[in-house]
C-alpha atoms as a PDB file:
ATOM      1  CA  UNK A   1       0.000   0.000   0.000  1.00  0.00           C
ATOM      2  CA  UNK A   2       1.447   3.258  -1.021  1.00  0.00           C
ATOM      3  CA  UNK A   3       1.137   5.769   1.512  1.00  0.00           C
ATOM      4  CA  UNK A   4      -1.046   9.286   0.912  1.00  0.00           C
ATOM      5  CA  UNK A   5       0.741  12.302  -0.501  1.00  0.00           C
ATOM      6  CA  UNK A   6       1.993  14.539   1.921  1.00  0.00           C
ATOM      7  CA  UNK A   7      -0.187  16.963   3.165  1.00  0.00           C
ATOM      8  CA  UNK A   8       0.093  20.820   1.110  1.00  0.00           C
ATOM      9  CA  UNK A   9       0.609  23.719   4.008  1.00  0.00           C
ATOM     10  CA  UNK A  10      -1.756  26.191   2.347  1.00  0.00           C
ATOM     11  CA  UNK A  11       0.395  29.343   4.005  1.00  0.00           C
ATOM     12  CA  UNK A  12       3.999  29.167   4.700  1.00  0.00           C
ATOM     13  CA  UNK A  13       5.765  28.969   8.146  1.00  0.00           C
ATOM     14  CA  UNK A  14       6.356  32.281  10.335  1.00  0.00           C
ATOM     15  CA  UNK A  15       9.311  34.386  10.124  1.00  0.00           C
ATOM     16  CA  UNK A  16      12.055  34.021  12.152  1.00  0.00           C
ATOM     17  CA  UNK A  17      10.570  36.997  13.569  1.00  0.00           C
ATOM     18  CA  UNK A  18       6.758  35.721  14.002  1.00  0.00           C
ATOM     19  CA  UNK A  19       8.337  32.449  16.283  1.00  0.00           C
ATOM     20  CA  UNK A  20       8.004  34.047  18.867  1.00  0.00           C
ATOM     21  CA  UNK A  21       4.359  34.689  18.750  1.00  0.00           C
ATOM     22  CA  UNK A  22       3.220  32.344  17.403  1.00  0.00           C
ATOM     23  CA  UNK A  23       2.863  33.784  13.829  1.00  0.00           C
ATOM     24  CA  UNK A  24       3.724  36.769  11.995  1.00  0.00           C
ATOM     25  CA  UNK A  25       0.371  38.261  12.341  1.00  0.00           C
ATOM     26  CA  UNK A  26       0.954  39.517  15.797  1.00  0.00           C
ATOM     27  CA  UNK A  27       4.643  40.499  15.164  1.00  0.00           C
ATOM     28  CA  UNK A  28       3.212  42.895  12.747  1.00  0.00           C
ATOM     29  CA  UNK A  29       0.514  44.348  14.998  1.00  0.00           C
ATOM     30  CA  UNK A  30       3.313  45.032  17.740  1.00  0.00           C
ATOM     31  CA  UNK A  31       5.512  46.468  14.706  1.00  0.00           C
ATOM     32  CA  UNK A  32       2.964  48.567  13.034  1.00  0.00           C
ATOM     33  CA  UNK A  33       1.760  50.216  16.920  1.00  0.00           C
ATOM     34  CA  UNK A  34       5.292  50.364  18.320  1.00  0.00           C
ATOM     35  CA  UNK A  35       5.720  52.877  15.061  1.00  0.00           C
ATOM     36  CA  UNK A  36       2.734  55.076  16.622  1.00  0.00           C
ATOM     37  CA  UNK A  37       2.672  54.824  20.663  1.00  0.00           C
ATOM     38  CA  UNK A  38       0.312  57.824  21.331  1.00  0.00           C
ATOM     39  CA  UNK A  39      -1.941  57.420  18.087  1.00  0.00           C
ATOM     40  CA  UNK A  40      -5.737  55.958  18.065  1.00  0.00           C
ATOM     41  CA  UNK A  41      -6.561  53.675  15.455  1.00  0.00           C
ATOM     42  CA  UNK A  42      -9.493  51.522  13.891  1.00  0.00           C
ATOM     43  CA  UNK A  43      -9.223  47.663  13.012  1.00  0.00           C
ATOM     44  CA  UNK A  44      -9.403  48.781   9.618  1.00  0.00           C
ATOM     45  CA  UNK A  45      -6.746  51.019   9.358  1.00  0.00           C
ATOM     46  CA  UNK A  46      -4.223  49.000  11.250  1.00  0.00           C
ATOM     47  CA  UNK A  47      -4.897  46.040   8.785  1.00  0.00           C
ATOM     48  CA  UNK A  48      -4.455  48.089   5.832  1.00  0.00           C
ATOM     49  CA  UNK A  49      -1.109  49.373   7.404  1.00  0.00           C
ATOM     50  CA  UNK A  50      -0.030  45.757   7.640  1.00  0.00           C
ATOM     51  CA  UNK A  51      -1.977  44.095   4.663  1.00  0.00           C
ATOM     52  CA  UNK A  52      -3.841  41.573   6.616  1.00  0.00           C
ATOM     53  CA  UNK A  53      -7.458  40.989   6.559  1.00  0.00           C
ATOM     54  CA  UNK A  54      -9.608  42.762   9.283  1.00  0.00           C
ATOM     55  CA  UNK A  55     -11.142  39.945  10.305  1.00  0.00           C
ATOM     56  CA  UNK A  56      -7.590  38.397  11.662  1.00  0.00           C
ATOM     57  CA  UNK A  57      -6.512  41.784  12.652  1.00  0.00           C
ATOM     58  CA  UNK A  58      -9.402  41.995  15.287  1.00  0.00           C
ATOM     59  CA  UNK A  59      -7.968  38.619  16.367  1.00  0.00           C
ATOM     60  CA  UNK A  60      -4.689  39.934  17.254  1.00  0.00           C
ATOM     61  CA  UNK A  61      -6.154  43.190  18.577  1.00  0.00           C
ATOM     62  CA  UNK A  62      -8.783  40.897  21.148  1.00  0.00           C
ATOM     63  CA  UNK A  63      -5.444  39.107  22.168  1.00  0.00           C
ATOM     64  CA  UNK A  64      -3.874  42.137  23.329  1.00  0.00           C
ATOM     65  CA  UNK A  65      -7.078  43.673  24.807  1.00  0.00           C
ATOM     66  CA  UNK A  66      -7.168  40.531  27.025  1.00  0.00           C
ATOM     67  CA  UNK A  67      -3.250  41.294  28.047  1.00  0.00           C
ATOM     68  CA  UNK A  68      -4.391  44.867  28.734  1.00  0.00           C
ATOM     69  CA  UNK A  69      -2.303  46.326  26.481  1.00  0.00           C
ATOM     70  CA  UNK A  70      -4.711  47.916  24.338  1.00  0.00           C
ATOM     71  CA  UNK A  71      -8.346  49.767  25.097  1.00  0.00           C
ATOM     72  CA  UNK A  72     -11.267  50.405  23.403  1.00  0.00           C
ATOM     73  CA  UNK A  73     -11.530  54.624  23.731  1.00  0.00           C
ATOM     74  CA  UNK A  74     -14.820  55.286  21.922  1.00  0.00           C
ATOM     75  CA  UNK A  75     -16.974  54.304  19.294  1.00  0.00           C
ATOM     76  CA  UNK A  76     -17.845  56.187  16.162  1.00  0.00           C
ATOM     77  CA  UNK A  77     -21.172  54.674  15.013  1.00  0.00           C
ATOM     78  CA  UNK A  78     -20.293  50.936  15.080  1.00  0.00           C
ATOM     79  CA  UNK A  79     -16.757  51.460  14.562  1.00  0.00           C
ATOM     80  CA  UNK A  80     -14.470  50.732  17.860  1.00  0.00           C
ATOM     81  CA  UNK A  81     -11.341  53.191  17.995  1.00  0.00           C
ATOM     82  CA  UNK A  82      -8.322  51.777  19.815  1.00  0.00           C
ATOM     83  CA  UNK A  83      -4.897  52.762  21.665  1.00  0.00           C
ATOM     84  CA  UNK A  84      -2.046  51.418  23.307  1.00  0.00           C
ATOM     85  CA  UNK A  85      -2.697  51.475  27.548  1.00  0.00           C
ATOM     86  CA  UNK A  86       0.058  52.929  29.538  1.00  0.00           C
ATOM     87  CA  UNK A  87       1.312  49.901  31.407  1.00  0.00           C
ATOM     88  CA  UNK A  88       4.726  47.731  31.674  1.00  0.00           C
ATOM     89  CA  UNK A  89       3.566  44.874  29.379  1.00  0.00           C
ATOM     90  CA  UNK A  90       2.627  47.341  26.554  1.00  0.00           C
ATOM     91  CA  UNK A  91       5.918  48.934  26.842  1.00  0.00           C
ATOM     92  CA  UNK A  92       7.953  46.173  26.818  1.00  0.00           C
ATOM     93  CA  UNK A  93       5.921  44.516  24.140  1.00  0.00           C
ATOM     94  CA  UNK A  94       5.975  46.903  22.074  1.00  0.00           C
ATOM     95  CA  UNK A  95      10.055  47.207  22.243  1.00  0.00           C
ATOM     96  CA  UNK A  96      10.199  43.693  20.908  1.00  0.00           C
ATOM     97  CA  UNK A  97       9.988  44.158  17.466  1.00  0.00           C
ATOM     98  CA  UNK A  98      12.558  46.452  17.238  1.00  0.00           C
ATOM     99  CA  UNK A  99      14.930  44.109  19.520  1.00  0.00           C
ATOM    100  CA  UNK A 100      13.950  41.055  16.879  1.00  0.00           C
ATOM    101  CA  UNK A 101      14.892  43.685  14.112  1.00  0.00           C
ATOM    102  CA  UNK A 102      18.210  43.981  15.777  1.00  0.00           C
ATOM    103  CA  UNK A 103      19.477  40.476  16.011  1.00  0.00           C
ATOM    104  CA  UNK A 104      17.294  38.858  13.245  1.00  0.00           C
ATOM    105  CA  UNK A 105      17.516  41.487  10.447  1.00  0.00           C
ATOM    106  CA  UNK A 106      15.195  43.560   8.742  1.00  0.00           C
ATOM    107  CA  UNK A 107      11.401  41.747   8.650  1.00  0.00           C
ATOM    108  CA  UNK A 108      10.077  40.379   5.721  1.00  0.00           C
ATOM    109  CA  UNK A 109       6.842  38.780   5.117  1.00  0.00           C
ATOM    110  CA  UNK A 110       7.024  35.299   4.308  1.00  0.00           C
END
């Protein structure tokens, strides 16, 4: 009996710079806020700024609600407006990317 073909990976493996999390979704979140620490933002807008859908942008966003490290501020109609909250995590989060950048090299998107 010959045995089935491997299995296809439909997406390819994290960056050396997504290990860490996980996947490269949330390294880019962290990337794309650490740019901006004092600026609000929209779900929208932060997954245009790092070409990922909305959908799995909220998903990183809920993650790092849960961590406290960002806040819903207000809502504009049915659109929820974020920032960054003022504590230890969110700082040192948030200097991660740029330490990864260091010692791994520039990102790029697999």
């Amino acid at each position: 009996m010959t045995p089935p073909p491997a299995s296809k990976r439909k997406r390819p493996p994290p960056s050396r710079h997504g290990l860490i999390f996980g996947g490269d979704a949330l390294y880019q979140v962290l990337a794309q806020l650490s740019k901006d620490r004092d600026g609000e933002f929209t779900t929208n807008e932060l997954a245009a700024a790092i070409s990922r859908t909305p959908e799995h942008t909220r998903r990183e966003i809920e993650k790092l609600i849960e961590l406290d490290v960002l806040k819903e501020v207000r809502r504009d109609r049915k659109t929820r407006i974020y920032a960054l909250t003022p504590t230890p995590l969110s700082e040192e989060l948030l200097d991660l990317p740029e330490l990864l950048v260091r010692q791994l090299g520039r990102y790029r998107r697999p």
